[in-house]
N, C-alpha and C. Protein backbone atom coordinates (compact mmCIF):
# COMPACT_ATOMS: atom_id res chain seq x y z
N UNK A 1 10.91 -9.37 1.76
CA UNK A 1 9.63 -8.70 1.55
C UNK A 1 9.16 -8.11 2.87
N UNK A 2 8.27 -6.99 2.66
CA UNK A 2 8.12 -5.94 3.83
C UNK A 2 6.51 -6.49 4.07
N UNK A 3 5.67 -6.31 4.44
CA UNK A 3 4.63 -6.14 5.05
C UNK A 3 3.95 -4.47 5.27
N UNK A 4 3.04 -4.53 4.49
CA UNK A 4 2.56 -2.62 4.77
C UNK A 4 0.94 -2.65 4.71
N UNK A 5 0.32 -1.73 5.01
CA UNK A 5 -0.96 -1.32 5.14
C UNK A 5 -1.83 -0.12 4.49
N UNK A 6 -2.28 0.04 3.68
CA UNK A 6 -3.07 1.31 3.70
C UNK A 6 -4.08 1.45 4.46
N UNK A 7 -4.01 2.49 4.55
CA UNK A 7 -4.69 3.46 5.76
C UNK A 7 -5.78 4.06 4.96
N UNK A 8 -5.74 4.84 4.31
CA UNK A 8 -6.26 5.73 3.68
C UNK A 8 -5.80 6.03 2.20
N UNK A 9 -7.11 6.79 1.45
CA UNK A 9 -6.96 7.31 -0.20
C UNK A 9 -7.10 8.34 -0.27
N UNK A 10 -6.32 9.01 -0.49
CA UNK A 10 -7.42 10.95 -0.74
C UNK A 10 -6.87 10.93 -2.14
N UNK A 11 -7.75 11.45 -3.50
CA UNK A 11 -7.82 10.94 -4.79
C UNK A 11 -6.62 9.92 -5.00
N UNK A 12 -4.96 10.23 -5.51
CA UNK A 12 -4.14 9.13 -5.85
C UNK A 12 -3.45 8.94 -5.18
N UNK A 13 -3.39 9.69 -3.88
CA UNK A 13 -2.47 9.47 -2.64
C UNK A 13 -3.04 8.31 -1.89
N UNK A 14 -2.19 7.15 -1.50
CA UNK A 14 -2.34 6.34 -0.67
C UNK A 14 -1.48 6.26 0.37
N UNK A 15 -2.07 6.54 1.28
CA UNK A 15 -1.17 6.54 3.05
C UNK A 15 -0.92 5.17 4.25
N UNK A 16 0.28 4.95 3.79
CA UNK A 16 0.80 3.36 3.96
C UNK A 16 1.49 3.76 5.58
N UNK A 17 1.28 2.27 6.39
CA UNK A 17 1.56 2.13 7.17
C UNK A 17 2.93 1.15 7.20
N UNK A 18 4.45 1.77 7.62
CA UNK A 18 4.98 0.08 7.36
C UNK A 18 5.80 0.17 8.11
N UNK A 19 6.61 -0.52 8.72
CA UNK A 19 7.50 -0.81 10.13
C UNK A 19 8.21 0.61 10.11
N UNK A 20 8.51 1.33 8.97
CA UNK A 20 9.28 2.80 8.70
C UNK A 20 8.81 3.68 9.19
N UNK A 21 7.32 3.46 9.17
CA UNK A 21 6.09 4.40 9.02
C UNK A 21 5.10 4.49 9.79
N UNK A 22 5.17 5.08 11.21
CA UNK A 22 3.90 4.88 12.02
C UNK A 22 2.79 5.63 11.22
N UNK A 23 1.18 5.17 11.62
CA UNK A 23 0.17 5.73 11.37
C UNK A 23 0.27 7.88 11.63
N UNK A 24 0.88 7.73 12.81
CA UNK A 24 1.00 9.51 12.88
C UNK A 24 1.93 10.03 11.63
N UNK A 25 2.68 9.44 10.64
CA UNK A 25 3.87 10.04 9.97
C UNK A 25 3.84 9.10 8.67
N UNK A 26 2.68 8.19 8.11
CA UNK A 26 2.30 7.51 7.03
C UNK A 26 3.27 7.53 5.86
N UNK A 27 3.70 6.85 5.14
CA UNK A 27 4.46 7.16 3.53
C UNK A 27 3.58 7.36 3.09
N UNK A 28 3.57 8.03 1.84
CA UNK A 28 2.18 8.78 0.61
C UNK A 28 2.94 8.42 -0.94
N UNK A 29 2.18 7.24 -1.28
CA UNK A 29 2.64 6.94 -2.56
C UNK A 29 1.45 6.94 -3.72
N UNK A 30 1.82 6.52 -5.24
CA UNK A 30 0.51 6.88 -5.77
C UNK A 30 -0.34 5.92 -5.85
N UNK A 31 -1.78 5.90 -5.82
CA UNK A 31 -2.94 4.49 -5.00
C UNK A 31 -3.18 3.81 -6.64
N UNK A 32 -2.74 4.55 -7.71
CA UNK A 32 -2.95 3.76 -8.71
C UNK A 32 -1.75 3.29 -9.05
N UNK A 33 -0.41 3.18 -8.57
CA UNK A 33 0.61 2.40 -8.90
C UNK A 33 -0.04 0.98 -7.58
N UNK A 34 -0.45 1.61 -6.72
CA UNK A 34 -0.36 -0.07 -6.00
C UNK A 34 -1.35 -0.66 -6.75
N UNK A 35 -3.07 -0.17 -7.03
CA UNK A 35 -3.91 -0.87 -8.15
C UNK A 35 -3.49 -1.57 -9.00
N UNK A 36 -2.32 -0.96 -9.74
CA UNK A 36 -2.35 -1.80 -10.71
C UNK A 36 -1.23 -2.91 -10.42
N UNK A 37 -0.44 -2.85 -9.76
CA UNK A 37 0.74 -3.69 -9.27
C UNK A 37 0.13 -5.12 -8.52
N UNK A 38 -1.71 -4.38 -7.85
CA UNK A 38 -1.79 -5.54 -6.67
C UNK A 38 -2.97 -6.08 -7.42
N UNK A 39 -3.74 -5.14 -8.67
CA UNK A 39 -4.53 -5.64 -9.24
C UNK A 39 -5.76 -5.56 -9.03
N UNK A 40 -6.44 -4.78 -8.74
CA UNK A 40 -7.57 -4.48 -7.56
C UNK A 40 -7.57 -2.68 -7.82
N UNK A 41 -9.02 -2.48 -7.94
CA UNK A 41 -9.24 -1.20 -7.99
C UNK A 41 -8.96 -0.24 -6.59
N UNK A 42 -8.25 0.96 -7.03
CA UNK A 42 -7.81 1.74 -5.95
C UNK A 42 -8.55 1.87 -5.09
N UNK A 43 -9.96 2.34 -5.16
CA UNK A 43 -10.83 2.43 -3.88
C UNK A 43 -11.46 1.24 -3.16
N UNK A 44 -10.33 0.14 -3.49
CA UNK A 44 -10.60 -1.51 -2.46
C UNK A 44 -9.06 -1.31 -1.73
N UNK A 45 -8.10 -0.16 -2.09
CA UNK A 45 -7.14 0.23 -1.53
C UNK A 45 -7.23 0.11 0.44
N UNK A 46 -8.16 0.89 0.83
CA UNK A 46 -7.87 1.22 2.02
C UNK A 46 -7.90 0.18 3.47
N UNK A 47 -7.22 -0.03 4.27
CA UNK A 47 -7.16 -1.58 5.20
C UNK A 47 -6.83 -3.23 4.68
N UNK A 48 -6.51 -2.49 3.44
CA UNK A 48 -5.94 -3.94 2.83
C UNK A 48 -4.58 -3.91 3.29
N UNK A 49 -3.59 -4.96 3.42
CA UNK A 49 -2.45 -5.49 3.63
C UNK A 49 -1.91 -6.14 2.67
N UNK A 50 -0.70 -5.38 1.88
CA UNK A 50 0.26 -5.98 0.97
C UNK A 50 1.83 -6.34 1.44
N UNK A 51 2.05 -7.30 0.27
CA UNK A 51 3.85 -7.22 0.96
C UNK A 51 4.11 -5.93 -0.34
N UNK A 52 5.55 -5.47 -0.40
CA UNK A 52 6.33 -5.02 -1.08
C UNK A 52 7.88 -5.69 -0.89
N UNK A 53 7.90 -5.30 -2.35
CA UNK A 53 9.61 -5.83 -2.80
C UNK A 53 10.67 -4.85 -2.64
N UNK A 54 10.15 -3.53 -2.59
CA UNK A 54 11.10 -2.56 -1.97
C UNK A 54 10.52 -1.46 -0.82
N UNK A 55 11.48 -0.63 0.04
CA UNK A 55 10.77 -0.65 0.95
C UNK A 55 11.58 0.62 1.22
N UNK A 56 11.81 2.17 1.20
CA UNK A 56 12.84 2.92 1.74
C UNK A 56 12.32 4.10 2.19
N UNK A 57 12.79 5.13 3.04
CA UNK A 57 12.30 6.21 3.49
C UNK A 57 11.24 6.99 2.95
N UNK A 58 10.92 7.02 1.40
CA UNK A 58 10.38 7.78 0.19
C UNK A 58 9.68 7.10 -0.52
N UNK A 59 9.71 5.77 -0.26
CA UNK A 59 9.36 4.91 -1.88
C UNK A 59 8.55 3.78 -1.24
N UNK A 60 7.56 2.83 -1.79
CA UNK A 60 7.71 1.42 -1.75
C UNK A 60 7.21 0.97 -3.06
N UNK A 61 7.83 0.06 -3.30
CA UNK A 61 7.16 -0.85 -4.58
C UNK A 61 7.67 -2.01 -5.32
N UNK A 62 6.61 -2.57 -5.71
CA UNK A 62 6.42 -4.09 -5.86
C UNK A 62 5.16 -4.95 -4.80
N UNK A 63 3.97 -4.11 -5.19
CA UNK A 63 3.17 -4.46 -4.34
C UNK A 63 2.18 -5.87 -4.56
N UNK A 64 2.15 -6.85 -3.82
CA UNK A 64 1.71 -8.36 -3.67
C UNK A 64 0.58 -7.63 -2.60
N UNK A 65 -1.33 -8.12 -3.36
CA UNK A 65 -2.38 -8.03 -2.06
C UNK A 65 -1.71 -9.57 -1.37
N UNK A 66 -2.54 -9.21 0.12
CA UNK A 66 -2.69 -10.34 1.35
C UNK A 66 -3.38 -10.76 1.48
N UNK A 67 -3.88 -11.86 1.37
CA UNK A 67 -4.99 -12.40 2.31
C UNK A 67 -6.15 -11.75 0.99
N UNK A 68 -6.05 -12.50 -0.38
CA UNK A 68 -6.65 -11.41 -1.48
C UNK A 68 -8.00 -13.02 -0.76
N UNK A 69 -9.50 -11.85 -0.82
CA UNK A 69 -10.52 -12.72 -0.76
C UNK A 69 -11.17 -12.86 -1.99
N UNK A 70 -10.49 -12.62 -3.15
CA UNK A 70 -11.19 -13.35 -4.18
C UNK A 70 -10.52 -14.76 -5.00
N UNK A 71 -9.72 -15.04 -3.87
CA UNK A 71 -9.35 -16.29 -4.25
C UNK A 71 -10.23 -17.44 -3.53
């Protein structure tokens, strides 16, 4: 499992930070596939920290929130 970040939402684009991916050159995946994967409405998307189960130049997914504070 990877460790990643969103950064940012602009409508369904979410701009992930992950060891692949500096902040200057972000991956852009869609913010309602991680919602519903991590369970949590897209616009609680941004500075949260998930793992993922896959992780490649283009893609990530299988997204687990971190540190979820409604537990």
């Amino acid at each position: 499992m990877t460790t990643v970040r969103v950064l940012i939402t602009v409508g369904d684009v979410a701009e992930l930070i992950t060891p692949r991916h500096p902040a200057a050159a972000p991956l852009r995946v869609s913010a309602s596939r991680i919602a519903a994967q991590a369970g949590l409405p897209a616009n609680e998307l941004p500075g949260r920290a998930f793992t993922v189960q896959t992780l490649s130049d283009g893609d990530a997914d299988g997204f687990t929130l971190l540190d979820d504070p409604r537990l």
